[in-house]
PDB file of N, CA and C in Angstrom:
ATOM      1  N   UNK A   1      95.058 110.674  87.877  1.00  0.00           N
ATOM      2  CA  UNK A   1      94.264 109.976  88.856  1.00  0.00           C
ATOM      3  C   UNK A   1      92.774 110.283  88.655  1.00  0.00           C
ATOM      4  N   UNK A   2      92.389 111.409  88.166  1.00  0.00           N
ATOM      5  CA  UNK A   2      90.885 111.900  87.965  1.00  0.00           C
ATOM      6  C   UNK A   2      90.208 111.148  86.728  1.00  0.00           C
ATOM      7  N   UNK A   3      91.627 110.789  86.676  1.00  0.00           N
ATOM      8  CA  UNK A   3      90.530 110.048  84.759  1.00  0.00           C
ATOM      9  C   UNK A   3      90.042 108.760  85.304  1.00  0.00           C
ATOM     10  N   UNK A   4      91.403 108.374  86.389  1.00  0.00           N
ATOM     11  CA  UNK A   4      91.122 106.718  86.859  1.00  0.00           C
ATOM     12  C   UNK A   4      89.958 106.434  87.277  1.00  0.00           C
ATOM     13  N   UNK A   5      89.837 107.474  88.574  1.00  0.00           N
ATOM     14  CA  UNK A   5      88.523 107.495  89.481  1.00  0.00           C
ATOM     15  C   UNK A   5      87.509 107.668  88.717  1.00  0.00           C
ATOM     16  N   UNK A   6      86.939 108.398  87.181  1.00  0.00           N
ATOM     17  CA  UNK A   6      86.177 108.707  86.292  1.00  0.00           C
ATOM     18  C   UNK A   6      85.746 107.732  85.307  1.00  0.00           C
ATOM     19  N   UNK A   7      86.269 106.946  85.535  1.00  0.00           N
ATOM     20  CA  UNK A   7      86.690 105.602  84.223  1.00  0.00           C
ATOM     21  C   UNK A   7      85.830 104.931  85.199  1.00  0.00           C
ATOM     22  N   UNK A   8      85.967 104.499  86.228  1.00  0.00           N
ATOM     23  CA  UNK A   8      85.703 103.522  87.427  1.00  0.00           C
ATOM     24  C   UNK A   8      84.374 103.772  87.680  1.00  0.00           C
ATOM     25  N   UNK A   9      84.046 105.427  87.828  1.00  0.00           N
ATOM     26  CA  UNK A   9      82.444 105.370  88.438  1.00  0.00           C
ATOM     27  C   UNK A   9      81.618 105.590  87.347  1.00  0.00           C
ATOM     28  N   UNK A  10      82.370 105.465  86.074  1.00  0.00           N
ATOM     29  CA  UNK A  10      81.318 105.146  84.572  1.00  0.00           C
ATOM     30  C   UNK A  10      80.771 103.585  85.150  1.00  0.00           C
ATOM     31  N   UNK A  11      81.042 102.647  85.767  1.00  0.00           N
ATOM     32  CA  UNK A  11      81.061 101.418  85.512  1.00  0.00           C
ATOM     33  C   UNK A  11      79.463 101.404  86.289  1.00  0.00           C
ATOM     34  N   UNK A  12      78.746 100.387  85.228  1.00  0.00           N
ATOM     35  CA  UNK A  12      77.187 100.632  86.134  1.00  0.00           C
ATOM     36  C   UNK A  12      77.009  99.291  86.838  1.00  0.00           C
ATOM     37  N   UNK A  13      78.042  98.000  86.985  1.00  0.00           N
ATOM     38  CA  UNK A  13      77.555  97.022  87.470  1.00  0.00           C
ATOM     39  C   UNK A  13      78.883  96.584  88.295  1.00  0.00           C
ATOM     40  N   UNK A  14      78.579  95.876  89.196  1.00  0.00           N
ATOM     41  CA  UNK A  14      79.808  95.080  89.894  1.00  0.00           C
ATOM     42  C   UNK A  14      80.894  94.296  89.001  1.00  0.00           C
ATOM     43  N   UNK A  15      80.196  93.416  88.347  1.00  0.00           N
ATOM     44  CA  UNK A  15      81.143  93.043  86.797  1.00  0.00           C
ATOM     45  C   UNK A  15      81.809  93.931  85.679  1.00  0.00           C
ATOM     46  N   UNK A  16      80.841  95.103  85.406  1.00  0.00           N
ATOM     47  CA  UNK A  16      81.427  96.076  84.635  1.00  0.00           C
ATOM     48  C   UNK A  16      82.609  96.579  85.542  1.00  0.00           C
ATOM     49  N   UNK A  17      82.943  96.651  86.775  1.00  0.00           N
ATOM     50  CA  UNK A  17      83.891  97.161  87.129  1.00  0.00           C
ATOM     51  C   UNK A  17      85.002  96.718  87.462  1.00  0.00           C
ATOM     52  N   UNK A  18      84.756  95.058  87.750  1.00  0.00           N
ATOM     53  CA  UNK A  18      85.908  93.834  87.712  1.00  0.00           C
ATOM     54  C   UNK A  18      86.458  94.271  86.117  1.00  0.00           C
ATOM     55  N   UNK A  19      85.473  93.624  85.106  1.00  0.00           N
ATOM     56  CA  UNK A  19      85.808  94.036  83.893  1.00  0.00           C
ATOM     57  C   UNK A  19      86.770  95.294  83.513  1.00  0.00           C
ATOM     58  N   UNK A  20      86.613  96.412  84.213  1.00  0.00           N
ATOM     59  CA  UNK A  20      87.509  97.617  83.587  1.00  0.00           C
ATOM     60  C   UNK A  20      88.711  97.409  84.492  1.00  0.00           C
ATOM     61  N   UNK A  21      88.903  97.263  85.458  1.00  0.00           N
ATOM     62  CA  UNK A  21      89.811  96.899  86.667  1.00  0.00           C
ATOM     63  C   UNK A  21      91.019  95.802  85.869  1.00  0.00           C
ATOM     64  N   UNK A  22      90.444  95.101  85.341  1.00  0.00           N
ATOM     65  CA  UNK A  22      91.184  93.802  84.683  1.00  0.00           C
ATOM     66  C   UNK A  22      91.514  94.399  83.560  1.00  0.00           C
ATOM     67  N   UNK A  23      90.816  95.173  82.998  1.00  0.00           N
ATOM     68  CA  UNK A  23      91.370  95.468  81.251  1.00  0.00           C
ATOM     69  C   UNK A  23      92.521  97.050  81.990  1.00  0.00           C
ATOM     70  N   UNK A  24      92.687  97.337  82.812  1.00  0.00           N
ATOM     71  CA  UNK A  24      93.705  98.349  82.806  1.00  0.00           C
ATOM     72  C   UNK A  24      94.966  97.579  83.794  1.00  0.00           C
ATOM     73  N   UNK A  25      95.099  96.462  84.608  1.00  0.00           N
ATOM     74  CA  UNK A  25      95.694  96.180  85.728  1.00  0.00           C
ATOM     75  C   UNK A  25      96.264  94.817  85.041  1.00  0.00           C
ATOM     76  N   UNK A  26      97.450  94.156  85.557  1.00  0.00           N
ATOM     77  CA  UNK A  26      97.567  93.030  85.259  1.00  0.00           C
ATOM     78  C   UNK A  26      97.059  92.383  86.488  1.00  0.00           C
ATOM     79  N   UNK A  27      97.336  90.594  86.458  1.00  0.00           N
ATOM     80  CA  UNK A  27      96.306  90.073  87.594  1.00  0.00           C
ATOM     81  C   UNK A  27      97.122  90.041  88.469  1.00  0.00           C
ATOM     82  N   UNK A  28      98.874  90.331  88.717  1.00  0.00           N
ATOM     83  CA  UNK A  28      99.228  90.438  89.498  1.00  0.00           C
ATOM     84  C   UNK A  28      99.351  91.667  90.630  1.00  0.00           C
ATOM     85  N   UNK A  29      98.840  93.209  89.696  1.00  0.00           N
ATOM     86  CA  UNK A  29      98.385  94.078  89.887  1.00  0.00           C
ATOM     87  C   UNK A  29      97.291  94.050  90.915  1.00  0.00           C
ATOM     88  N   UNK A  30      96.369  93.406  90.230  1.00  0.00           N
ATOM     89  CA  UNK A  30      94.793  93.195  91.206  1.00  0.00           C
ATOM     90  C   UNK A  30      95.285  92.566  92.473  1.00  0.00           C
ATOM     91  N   UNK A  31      96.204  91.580  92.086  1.00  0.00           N
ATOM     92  CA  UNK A  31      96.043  90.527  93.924  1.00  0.00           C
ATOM     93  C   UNK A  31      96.863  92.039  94.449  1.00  0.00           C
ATOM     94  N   UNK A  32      97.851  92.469  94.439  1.00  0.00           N
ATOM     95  CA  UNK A  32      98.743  93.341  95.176  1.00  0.00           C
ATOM     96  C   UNK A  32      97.601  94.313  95.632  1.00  0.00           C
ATOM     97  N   UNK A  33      96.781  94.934  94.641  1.00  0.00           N
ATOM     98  CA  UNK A  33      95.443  95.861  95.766  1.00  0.00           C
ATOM     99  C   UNK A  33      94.844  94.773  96.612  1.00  0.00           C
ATOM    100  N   UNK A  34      94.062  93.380  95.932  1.00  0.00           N
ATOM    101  CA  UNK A  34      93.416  92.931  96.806  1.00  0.00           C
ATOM    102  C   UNK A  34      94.049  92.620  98.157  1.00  0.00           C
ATOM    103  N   UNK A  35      95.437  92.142  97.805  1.00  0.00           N
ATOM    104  CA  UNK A  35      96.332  92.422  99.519  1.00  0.00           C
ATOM    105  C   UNK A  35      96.589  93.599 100.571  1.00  0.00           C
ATOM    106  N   UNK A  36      96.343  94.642  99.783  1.00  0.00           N
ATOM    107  CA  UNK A  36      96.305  95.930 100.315  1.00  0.00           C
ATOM    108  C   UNK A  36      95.192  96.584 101.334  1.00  0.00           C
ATOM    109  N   UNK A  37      93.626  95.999 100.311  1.00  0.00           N
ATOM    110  CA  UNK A  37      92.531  95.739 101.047  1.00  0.00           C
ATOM    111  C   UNK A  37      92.206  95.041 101.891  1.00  0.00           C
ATOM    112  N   UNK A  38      92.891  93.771 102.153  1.00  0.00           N
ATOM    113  CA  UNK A  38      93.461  93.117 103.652  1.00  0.00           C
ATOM    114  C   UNK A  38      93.866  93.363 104.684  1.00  0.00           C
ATOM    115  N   UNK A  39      95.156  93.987 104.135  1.00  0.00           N
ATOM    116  CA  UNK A  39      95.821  94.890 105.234  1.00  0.00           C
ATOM    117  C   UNK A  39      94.993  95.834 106.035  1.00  0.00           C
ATOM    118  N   UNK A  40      94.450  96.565 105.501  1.00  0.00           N
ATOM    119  CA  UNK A  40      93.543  97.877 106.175  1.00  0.00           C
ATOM    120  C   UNK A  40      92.429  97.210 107.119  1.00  0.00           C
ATOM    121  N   UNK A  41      91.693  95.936 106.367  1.00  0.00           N
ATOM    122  CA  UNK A  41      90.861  95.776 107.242  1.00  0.00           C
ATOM    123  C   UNK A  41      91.254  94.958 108.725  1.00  0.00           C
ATOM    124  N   UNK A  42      92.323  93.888 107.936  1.00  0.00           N
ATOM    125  CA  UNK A  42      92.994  93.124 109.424  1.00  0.00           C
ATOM    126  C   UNK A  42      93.647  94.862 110.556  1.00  0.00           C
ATOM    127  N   UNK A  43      94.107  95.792 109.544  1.00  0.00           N
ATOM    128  CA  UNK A  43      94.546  96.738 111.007  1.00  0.00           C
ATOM    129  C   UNK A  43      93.325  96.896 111.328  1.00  0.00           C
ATOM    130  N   UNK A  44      92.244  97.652 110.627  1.00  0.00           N
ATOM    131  CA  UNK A  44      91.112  98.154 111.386  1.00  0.00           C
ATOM    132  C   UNK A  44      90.676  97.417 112.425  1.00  0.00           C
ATOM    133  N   UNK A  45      90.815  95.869 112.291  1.00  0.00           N
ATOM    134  CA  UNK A  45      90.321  94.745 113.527  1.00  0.00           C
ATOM    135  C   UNK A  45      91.089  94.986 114.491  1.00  0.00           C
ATOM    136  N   UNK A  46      92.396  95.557 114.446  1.00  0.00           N
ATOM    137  CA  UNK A  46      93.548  95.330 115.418  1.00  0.00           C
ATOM    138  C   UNK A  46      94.389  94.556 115.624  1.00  0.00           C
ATOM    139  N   UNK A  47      94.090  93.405 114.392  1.00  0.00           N
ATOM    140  CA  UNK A  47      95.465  92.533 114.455  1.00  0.00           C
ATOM    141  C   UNK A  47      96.993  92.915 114.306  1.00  0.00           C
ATOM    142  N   UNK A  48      97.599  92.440 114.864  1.00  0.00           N
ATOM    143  CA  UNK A  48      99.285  92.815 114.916  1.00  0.00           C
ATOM    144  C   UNK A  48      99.758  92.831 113.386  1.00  0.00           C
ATOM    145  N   UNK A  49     100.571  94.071 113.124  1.00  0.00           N
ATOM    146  CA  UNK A  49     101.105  93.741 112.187  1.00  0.00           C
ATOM    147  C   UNK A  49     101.661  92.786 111.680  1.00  0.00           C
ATOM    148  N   UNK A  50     102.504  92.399 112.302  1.00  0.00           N
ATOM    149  CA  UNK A  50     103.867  91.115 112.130  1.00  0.00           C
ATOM    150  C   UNK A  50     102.461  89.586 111.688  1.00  0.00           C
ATOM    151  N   UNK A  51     101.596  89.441 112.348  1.00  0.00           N
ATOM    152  CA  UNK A  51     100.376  88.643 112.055  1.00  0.00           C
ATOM    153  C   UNK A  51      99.871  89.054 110.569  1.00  0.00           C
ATOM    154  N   UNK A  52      99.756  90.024 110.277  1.00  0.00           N
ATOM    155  CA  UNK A  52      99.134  90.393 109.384  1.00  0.00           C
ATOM    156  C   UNK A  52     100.035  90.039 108.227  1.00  0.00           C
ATOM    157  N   UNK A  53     101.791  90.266 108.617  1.00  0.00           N
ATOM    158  CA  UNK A  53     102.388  90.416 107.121  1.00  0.00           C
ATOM    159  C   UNK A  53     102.201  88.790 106.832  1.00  0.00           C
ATOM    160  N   UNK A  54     102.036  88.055 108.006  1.00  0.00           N
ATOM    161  CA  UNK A  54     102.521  86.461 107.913  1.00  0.00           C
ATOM    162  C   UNK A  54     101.149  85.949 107.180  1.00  0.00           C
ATOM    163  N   UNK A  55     100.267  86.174 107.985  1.00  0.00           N
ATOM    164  CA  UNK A  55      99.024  86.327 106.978  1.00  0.00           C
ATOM    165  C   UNK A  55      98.507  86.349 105.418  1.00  0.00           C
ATOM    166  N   UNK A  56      98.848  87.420 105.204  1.00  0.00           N
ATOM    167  CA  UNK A  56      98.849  87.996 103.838  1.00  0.00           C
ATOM    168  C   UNK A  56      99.883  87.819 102.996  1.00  0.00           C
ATOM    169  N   UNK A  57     100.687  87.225 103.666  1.00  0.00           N
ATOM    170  CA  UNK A  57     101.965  86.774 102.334  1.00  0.00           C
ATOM    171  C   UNK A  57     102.741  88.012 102.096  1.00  0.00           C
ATOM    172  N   UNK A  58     102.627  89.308 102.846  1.00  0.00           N
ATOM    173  CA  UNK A  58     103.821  90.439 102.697  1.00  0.00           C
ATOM    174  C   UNK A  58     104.706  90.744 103.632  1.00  0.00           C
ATOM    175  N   UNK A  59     105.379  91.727 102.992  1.00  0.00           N
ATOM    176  CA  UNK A  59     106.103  92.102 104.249  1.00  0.00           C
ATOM    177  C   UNK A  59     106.152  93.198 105.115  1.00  0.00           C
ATOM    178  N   UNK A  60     106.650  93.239 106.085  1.00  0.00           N
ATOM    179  CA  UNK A  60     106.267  93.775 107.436  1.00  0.00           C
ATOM    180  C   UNK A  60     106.151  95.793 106.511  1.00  0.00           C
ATOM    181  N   UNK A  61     106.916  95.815 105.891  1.00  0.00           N
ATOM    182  CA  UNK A  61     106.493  97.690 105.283  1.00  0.00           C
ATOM    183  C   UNK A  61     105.555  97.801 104.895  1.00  0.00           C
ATOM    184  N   UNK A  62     104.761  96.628 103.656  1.00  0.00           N
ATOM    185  CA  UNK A  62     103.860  96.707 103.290  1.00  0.00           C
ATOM    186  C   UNK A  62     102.649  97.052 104.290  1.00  0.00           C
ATOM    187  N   UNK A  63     102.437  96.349 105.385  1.00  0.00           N
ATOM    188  CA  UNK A  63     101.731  96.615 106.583  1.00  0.00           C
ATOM    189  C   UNK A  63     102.170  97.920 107.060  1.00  0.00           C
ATOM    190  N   UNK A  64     103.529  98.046 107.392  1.00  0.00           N
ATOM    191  CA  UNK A  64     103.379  99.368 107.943  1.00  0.00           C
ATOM    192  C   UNK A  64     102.902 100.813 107.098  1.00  0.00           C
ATOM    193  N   UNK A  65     102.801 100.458 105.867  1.00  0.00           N
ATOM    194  CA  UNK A  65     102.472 101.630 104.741  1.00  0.00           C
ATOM    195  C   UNK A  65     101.101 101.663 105.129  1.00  0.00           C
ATOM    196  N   UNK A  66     100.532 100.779 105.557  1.00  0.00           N
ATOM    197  CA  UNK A  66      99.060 100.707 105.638  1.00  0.00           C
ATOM    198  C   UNK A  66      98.656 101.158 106.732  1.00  0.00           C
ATOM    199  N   UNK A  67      99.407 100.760 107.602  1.00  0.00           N
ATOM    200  CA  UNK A  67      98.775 101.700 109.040  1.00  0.00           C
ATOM    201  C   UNK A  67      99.551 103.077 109.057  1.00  0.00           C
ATOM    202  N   UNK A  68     100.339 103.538 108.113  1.00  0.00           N
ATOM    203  CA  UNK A  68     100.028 105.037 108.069  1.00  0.00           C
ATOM    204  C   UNK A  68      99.198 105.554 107.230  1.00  0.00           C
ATOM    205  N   UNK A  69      98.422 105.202 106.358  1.00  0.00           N
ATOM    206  CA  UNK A  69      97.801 105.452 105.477  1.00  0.00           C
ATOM    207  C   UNK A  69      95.903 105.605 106.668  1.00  0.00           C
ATOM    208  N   UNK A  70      96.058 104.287 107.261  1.00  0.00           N
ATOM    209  CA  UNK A  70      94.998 104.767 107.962  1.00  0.00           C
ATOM    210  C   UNK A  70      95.102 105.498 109.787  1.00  0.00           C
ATOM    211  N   UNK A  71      96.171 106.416 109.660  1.00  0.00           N
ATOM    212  CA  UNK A  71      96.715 107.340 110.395  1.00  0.00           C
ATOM    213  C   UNK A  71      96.585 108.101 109.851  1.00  0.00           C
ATOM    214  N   UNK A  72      96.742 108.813 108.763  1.00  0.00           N
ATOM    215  CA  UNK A  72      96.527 110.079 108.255  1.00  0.00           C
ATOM    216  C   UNK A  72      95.037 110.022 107.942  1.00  0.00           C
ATOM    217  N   UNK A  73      94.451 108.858 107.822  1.00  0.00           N
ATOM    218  CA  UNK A  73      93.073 109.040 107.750  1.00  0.00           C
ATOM    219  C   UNK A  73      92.303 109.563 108.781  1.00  0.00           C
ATOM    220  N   UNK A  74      92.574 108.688 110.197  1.00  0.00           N
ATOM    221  CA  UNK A  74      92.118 109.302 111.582  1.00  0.00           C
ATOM    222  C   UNK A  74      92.613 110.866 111.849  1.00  0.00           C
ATOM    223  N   UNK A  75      93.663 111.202 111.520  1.00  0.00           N
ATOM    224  CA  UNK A  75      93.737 112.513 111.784  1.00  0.00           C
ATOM    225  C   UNK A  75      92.995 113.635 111.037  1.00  0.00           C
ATOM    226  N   UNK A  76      92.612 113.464 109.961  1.00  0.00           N
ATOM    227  CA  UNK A  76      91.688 114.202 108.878  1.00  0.00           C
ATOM    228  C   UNK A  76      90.415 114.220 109.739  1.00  0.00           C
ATOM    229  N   UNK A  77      90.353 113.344 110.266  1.00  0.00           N
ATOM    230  CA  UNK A  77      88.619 113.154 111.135  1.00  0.00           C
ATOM    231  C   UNK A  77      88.394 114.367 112.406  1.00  0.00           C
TER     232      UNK A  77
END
């Protein structure tokens, strides 16, 4: 994981980092984070899960993985 995160903040431009993102991920890879990054922000708004999975085209775990993920975040705080 340290190489990943290391690889990533070599990148000096917004494109250079689409660019490395794409050369290690397939594109079905990318949409599955970019859905992931959905998730977090529709919870952060407070939308309902069950809204959210219908939303985003997943399913209801996928959402719930996400609002524990930003549960263990609030508790770190």
């Amino acid at each position: 994981m340290k190489q990943l995160v290391n690889h990533l903040l070599e990148q000096k431009t917004g494109q250079d980092m689409e660019q490395a993102l794409s050369e290690l991920l397939t594109a079905s890879e990318l949409l599955e984070m970019t859905k992931r990054l959905q998730i977090l922000a529709l919870l952060e708004q407070g939308v309902p899960q069950r809204q959210i999975a219908e939303q985003v085209g997943v399913g209801i775990a996928t959402v719930t993985r996400g609002a524990s993920v930003l549960k263990r975040r609030s508790q770190k705080e």
